[in-house]
PDB file of N, CA and C in Angstrom:
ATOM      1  N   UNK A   1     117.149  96.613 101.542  1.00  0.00           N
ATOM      2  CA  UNK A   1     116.839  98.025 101.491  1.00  0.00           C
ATOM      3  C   UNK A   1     115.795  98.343 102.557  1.00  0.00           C
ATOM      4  N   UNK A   2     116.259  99.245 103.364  1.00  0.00           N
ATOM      5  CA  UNK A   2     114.865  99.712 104.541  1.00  0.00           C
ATOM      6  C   UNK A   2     114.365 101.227 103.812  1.00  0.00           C
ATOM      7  N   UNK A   3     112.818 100.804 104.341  1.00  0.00           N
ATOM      8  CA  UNK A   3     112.524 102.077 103.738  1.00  0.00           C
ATOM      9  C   UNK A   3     110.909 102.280 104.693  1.00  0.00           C
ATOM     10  N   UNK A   4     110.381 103.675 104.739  1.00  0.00           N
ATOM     11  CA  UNK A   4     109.707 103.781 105.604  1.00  0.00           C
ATOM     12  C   UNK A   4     108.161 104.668 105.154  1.00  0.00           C
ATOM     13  N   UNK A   5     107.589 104.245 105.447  1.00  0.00           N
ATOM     14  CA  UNK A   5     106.618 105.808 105.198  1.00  0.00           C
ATOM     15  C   UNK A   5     105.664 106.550 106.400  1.00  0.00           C
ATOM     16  N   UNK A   6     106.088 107.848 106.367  1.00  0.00           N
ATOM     17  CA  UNK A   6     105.856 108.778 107.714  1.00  0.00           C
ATOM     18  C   UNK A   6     105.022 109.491 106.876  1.00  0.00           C
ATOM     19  N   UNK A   7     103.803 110.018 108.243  1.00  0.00           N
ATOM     20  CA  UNK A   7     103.450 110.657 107.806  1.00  0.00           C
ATOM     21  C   UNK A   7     104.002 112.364 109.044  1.00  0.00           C
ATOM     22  N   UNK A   8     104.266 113.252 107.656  1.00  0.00           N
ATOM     23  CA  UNK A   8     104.722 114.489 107.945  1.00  0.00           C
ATOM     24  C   UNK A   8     104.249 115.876 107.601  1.00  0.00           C
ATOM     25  N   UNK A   9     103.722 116.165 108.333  1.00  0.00           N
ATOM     26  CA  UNK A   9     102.551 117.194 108.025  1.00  0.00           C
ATOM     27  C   UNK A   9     101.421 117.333 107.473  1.00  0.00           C
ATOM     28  N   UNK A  10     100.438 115.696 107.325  1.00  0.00           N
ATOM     29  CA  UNK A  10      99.836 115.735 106.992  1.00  0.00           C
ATOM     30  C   UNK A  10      99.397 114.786 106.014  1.00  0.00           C
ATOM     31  N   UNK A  11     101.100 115.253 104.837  1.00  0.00           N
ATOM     32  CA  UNK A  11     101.232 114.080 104.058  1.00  0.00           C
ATOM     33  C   UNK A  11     101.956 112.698 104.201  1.00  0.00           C
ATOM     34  N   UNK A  12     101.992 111.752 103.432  1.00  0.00           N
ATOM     35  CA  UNK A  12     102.630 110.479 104.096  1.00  0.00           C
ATOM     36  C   UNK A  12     103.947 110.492 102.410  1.00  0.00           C
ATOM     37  N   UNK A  13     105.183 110.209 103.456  1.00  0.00           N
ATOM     38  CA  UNK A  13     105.963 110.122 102.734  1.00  0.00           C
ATOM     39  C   UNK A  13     106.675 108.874 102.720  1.00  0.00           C
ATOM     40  N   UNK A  14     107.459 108.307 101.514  1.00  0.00           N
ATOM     41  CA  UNK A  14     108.187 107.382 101.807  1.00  0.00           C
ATOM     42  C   UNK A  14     109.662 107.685 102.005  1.00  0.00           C
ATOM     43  N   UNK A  15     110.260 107.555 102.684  1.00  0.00           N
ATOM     44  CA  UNK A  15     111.529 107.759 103.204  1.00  0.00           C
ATOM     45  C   UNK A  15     112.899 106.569 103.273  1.00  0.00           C
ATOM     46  N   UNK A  16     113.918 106.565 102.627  1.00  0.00           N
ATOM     47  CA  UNK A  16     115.475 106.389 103.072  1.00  0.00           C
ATOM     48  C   UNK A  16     116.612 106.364 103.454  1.00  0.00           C
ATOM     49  N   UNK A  17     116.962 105.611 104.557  1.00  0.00           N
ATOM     50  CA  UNK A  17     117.947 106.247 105.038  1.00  0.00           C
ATOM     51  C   UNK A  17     119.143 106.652 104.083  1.00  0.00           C
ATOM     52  N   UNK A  18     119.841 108.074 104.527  1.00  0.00           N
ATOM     53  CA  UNK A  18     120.611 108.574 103.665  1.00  0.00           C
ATOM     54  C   UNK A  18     120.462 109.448 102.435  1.00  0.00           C
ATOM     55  N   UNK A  19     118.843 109.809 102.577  1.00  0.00           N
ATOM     56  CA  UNK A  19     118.285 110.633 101.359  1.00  0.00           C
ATOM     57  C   UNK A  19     117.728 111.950 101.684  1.00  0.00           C
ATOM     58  N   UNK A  20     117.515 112.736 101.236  1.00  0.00           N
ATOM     59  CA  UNK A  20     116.905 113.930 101.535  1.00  0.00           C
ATOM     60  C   UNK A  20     115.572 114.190 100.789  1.00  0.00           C
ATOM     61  N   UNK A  21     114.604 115.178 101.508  1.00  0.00           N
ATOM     62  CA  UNK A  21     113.511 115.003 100.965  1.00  0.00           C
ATOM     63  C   UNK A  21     113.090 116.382 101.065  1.00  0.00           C
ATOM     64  N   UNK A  22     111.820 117.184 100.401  1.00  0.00           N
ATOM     65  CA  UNK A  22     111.787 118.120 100.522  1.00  0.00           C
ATOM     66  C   UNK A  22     110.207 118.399 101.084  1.00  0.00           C
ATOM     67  N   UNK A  23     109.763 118.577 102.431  1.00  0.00           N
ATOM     68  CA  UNK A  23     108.408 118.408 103.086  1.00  0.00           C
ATOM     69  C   UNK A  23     108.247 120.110 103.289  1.00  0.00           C
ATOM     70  N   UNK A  24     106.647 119.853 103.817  1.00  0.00           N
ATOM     71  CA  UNK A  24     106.245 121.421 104.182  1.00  0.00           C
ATOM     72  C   UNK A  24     107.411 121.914 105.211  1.00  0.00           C
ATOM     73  N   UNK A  25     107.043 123.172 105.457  1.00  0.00           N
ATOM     74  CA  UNK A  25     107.619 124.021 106.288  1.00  0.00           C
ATOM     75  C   UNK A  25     107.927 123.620 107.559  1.00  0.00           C
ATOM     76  N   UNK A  26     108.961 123.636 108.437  1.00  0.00           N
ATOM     77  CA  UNK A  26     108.885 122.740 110.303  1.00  0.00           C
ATOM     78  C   UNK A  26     109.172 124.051 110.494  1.00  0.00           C
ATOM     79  N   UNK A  27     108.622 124.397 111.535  1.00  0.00           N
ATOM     80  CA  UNK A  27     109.573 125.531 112.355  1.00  0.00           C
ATOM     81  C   UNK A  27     110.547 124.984 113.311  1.00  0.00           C
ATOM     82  N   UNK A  28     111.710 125.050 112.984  1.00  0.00           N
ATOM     83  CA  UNK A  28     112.884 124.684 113.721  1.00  0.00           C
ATOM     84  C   UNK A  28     114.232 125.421 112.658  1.00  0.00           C
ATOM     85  N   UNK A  29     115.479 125.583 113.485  1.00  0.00           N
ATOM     86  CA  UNK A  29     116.475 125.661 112.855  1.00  0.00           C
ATOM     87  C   UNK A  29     116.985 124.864 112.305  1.00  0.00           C
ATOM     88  N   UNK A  30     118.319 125.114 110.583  1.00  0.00           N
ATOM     89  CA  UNK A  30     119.022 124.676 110.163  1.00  0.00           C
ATOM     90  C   UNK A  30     119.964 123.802 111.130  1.00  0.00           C
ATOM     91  N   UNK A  31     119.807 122.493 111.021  1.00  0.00           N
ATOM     92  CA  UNK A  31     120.917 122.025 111.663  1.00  0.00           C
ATOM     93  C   UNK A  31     120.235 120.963 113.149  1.00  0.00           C
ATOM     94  N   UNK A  32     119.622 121.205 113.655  1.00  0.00           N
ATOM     95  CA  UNK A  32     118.329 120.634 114.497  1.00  0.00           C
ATOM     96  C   UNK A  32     118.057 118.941 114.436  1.00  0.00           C
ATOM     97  N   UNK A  33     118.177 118.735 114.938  1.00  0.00           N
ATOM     98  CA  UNK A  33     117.330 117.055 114.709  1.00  0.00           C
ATOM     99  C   UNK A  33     116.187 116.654 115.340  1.00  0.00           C
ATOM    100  N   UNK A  34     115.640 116.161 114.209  1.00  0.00           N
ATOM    101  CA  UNK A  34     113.986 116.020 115.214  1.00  0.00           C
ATOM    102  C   UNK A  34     113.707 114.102 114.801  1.00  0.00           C
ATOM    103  N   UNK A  35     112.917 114.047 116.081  1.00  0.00           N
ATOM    104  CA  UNK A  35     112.806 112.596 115.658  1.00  0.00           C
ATOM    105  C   UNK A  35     110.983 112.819 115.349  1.00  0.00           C
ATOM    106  N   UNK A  36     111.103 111.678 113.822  1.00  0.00           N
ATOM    107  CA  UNK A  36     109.293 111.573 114.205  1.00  0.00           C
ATOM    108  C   UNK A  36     109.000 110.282 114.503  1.00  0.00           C
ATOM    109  N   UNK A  37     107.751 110.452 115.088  1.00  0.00           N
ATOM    110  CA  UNK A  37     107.146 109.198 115.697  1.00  0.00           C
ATOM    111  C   UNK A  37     106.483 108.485 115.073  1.00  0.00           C
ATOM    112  N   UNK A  38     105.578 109.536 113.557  1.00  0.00           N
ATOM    113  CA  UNK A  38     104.387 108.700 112.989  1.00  0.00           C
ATOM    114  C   UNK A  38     104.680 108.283 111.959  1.00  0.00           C
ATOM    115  N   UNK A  39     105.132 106.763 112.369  1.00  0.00           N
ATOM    116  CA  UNK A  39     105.350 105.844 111.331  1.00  0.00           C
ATOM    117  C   UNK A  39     104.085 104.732 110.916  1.00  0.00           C
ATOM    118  N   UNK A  40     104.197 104.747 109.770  1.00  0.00           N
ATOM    119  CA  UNK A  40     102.846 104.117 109.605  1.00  0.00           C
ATOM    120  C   UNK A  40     102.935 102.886 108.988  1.00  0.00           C
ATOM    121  N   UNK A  41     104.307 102.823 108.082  1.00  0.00           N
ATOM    122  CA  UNK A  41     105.006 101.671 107.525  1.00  0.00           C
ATOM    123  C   UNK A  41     106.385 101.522 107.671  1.00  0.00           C
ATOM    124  N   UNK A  42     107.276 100.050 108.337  1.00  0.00           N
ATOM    125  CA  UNK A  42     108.540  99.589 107.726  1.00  0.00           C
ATOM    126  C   UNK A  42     108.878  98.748 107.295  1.00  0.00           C
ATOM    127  N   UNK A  43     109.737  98.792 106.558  1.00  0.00           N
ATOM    128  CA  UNK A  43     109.939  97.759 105.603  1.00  0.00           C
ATOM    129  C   UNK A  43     111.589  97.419 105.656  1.00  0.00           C
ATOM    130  N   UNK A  44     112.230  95.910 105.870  1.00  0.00           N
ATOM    131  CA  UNK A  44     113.252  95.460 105.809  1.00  0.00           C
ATOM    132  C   UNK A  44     113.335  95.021 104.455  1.00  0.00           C
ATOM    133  N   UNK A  45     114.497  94.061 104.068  1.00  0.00           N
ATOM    134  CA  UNK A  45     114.713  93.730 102.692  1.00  0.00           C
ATOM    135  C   UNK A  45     113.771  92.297 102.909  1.00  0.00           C
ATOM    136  N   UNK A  46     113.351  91.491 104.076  1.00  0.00           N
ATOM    137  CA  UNK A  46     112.947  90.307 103.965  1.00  0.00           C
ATOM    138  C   UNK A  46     111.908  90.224 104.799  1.00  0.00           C
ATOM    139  N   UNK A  47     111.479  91.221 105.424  1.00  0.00           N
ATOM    140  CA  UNK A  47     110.016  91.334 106.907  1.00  0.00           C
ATOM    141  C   UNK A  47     109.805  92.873 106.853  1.00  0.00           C
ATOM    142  N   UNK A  48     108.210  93.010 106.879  1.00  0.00           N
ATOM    143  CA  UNK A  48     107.764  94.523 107.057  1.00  0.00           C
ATOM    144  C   UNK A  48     106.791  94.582 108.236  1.00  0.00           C
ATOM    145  N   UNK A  49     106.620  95.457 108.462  1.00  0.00           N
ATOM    146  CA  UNK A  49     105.607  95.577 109.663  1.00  0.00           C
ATOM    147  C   UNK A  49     104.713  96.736 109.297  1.00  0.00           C
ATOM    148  N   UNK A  50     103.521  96.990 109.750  1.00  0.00           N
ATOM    149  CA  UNK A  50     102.215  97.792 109.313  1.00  0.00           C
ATOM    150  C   UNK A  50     101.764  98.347 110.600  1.00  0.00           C
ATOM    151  N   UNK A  51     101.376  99.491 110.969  1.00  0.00           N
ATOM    152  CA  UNK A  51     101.195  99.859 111.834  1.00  0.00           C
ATOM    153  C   UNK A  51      99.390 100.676 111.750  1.00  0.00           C
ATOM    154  N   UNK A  52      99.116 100.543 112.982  1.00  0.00           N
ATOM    155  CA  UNK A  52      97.281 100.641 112.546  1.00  0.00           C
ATOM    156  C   UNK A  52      96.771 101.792 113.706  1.00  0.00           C
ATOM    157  N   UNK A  53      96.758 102.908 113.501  1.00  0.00           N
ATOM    158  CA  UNK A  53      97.612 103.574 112.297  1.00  0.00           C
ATOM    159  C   UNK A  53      99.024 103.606 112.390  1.00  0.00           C
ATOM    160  N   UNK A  54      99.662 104.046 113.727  1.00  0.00           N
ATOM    161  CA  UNK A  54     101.317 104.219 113.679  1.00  0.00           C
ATOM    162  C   UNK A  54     101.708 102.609 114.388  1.00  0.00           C
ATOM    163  N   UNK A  55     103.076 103.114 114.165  1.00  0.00           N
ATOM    164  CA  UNK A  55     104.047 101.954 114.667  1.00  0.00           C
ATOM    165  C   UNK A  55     104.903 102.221 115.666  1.00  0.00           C
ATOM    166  N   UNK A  56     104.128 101.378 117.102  1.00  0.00           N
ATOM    167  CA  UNK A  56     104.769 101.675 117.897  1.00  0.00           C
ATOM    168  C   UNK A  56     106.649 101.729 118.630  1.00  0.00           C
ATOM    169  N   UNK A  57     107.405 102.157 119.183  1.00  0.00           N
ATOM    170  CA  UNK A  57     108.827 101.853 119.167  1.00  0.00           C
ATOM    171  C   UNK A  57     109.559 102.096 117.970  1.00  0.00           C
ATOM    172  N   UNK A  58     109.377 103.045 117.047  1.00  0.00           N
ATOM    173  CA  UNK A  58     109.908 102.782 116.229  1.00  0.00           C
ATOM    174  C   UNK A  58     109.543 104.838 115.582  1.00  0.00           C
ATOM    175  N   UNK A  59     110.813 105.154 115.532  1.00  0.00           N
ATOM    176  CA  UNK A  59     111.456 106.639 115.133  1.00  0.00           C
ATOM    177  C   UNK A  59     111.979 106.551 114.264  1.00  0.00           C
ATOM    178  N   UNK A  60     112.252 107.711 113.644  1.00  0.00           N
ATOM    179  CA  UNK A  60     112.657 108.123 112.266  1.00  0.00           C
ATOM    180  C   UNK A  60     113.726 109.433 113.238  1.00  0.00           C
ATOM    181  N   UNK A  61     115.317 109.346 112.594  1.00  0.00           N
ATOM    182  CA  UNK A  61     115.834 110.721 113.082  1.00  0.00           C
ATOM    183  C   UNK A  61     116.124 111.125 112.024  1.00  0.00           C
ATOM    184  N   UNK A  62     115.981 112.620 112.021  1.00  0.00           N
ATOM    185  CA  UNK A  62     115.666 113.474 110.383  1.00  0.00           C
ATOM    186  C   UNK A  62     117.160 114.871 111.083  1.00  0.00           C
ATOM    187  N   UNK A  63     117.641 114.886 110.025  1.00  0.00           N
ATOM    188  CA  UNK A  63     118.170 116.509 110.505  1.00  0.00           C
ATOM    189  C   UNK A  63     117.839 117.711 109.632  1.00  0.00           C
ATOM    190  N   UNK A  64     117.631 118.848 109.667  1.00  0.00           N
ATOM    191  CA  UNK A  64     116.537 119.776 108.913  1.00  0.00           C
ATOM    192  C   UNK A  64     118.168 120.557 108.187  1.00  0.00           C
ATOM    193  N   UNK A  65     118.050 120.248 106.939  1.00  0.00           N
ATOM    194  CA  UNK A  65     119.028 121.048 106.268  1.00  0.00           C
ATOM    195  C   UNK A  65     119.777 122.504 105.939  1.00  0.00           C
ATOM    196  N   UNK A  66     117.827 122.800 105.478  1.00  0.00           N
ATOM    197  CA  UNK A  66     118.108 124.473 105.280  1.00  0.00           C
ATOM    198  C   UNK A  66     116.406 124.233 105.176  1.00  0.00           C
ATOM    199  N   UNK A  67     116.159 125.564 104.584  1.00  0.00           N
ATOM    200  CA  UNK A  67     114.683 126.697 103.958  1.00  0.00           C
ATOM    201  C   UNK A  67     114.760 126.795 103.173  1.00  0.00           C
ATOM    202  N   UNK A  68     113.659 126.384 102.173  1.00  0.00           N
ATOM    203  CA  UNK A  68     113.680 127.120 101.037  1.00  0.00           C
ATOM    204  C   UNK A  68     112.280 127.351 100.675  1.00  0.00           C
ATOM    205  N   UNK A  69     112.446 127.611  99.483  1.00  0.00           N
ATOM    206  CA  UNK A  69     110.721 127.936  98.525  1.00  0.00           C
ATOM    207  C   UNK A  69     110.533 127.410  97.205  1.00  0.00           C
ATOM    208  N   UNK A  70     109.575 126.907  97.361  1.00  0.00           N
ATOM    209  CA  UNK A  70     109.463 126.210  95.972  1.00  0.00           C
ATOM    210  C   UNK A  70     109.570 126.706  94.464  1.00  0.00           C
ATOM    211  N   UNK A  71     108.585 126.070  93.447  1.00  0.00           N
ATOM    212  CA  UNK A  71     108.377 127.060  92.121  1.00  0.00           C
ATOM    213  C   UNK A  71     107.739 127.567  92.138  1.00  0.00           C
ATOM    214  N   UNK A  72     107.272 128.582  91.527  1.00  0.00           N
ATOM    215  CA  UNK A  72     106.507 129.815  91.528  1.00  0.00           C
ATOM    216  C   UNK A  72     104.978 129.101  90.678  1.00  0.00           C
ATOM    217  N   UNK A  73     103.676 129.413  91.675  1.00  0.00           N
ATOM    218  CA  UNK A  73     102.711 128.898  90.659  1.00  0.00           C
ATOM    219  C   UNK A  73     101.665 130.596  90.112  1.00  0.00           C
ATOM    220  N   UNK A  74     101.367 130.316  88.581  1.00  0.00           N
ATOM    221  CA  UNK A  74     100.746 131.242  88.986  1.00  0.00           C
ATOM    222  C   UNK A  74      99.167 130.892  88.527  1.00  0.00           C
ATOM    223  N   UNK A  75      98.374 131.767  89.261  1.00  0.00           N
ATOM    224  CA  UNK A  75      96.785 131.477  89.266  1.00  0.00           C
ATOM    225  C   UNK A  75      96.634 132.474  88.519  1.00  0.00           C
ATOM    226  N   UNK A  76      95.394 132.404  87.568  1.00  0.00           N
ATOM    227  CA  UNK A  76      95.342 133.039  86.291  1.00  0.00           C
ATOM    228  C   UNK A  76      93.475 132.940  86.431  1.00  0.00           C
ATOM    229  N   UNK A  77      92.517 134.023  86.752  1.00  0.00           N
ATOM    230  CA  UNK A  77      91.280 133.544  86.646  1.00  0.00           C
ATOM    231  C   UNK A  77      90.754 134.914  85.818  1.00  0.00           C
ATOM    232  N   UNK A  78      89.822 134.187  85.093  1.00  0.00           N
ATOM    233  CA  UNK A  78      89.484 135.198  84.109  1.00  0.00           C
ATOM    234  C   UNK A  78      87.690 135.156  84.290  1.00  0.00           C
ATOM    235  N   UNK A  79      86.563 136.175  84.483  1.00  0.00           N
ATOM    236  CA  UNK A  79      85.140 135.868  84.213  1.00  0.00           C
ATOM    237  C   UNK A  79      85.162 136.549  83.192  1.00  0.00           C
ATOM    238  N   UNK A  80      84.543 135.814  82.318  1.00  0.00           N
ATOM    239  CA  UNK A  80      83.832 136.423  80.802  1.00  0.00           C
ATOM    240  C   UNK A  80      83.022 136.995  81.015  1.00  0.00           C
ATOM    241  N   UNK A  81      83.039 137.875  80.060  1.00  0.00           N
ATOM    242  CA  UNK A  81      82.403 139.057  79.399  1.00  0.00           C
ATOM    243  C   UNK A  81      81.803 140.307  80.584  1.00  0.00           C
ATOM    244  N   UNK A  82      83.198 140.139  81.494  1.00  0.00           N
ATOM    245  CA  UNK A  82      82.934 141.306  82.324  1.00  0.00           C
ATOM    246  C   UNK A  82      84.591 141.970  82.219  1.00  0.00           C
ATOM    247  N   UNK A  83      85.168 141.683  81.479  1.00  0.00           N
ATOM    248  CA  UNK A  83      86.616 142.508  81.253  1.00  0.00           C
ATOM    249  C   UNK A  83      87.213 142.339  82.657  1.00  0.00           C
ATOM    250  N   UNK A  84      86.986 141.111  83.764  1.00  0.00           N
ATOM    251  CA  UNK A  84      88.301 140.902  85.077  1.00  0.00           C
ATOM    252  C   UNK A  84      88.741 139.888  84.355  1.00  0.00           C
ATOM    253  N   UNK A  85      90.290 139.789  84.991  1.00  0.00           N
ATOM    254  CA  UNK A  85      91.332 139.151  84.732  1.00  0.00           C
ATOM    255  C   UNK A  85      92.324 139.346  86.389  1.00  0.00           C
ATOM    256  N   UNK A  86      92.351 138.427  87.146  1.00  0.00           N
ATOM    257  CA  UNK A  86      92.974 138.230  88.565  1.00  0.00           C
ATOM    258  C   UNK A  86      94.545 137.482  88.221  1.00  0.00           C
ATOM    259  N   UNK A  87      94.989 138.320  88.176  1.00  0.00           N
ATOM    260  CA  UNK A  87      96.451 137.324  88.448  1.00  0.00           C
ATOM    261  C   UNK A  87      97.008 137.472  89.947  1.00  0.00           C
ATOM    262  N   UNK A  88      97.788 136.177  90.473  1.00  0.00           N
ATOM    263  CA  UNK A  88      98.079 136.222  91.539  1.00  0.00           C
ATOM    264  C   UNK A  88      99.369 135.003  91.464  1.00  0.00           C
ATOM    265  N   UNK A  89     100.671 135.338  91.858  1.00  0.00           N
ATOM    266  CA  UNK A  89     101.660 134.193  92.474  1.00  0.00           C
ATOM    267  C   UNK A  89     101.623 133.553  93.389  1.00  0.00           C
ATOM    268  N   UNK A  90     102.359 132.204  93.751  1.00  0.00           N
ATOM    269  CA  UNK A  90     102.444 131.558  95.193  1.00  0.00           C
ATOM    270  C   UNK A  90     103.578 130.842  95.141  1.00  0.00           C
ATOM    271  N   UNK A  91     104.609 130.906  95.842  1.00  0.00           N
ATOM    272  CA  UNK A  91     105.401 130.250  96.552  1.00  0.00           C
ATOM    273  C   UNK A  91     105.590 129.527  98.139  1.00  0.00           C
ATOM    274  N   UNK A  92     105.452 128.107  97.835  1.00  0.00           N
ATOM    275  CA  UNK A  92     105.106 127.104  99.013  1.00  0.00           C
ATOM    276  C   UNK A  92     106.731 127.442 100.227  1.00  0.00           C
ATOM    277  N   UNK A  93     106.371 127.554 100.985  1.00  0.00           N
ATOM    278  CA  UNK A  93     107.657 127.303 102.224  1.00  0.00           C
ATOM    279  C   UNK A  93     107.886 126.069 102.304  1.00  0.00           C
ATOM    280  N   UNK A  94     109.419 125.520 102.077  1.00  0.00           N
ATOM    281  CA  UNK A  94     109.527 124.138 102.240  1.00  0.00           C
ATOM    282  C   UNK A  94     110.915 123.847 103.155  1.00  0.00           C
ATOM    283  N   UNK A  95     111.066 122.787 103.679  1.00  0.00           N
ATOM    284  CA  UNK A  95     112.142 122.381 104.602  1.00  0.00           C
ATOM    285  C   UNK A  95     112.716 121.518 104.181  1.00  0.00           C
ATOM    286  N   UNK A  96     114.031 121.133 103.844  1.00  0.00           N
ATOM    287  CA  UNK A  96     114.908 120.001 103.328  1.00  0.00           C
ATOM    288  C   UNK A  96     115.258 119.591 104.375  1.00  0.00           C
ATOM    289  N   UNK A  97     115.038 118.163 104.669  1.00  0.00           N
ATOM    290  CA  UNK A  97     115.500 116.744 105.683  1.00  0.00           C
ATOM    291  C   UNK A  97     116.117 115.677 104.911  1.00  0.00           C
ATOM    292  N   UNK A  98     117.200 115.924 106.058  1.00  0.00           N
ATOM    293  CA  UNK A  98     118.119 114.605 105.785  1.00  0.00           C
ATOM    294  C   UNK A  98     117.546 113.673 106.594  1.00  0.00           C
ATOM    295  N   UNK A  99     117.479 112.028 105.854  1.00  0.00           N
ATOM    296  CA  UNK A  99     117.166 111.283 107.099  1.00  0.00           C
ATOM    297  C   UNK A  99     117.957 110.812 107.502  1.00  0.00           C
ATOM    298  N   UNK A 100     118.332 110.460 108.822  1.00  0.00           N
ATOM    299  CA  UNK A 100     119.964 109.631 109.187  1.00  0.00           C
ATOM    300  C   UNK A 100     119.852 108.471 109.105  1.00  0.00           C
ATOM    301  N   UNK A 101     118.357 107.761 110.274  1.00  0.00           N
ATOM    302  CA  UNK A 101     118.767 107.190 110.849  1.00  0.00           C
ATOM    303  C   UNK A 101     117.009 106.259 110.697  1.00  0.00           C
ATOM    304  N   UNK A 102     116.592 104.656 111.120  1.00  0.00           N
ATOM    305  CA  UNK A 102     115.087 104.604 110.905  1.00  0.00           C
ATOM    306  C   UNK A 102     115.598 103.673 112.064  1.00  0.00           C
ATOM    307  N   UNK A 103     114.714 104.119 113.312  1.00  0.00           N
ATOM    308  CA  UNK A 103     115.275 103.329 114.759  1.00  0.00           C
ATOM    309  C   UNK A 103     114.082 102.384 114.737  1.00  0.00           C
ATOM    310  N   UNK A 104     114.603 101.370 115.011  1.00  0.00           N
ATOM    311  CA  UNK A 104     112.948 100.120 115.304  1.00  0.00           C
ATOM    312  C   UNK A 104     113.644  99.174 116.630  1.00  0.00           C
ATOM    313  N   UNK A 105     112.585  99.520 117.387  1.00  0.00           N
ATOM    314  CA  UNK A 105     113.109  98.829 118.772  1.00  0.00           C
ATOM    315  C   UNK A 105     112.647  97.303 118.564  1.00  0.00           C
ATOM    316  N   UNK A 106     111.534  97.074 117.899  1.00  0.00           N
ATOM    317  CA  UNK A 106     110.557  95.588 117.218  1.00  0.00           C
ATOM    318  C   UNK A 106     112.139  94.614 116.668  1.00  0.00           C
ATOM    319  N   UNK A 107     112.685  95.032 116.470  1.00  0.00           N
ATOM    320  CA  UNK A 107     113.662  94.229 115.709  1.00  0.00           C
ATOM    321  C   UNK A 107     113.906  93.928 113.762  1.00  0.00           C
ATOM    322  N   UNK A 108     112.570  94.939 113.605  1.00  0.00           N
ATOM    323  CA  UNK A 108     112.613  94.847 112.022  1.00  0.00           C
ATOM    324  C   UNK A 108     113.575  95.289 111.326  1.00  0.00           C
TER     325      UNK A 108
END
């Protein structure tokens, strides 16, 4: 099993080829392929490699699915004994990636 962890916008994800994942927002179109570079871990079924911080030669190709938006959160703040009550919604922008492909020039 190969499996990888990128970090993508910030956060570090673990990734498979052939899976989809749901990360912050990219600006790019449906349909697009982007490669990322910042790999920070890979892992074969029998040798891994660690990268300090990234790993050099070695891409991730992602294709960007669609747009969407997450669940709805809502913030609810109340100060006592002054009669406020703040309500407010949020919905996160998110991007669905397919991953295709986890390129390692190292041979892992």
């Amino acid at each position: 099993m190969v499996y990888a962890v990128v970090d993508i916008g910030g956060r570090q994800v673990i990734i498979e080829p052939g899976r989809f994942y749901d990360v912050d927002f990219i600006n790019a179109d449906p349909g697009d392929i982007l490669t990322l570079n910042r790999v920070l871990f890979l892992s074969n079924s029998e040798q891994f490699e660690i990268g300090m911080p990234c790993l050099k030669n070695t891409l991730v190709k992602v294709k960007i699915l669609r747009h969407l938006r997450g669940r709805k959160l809502t913030i609810f703040k109340i100060k006592p004994k002054k009669n406020a009550r703040f309500k407010q919604g949020h919905r996160q922008k998110l991007t669905r990636l397919l991953v295709e492909d986890i390129i390692s020039l190292n041979g892992v």
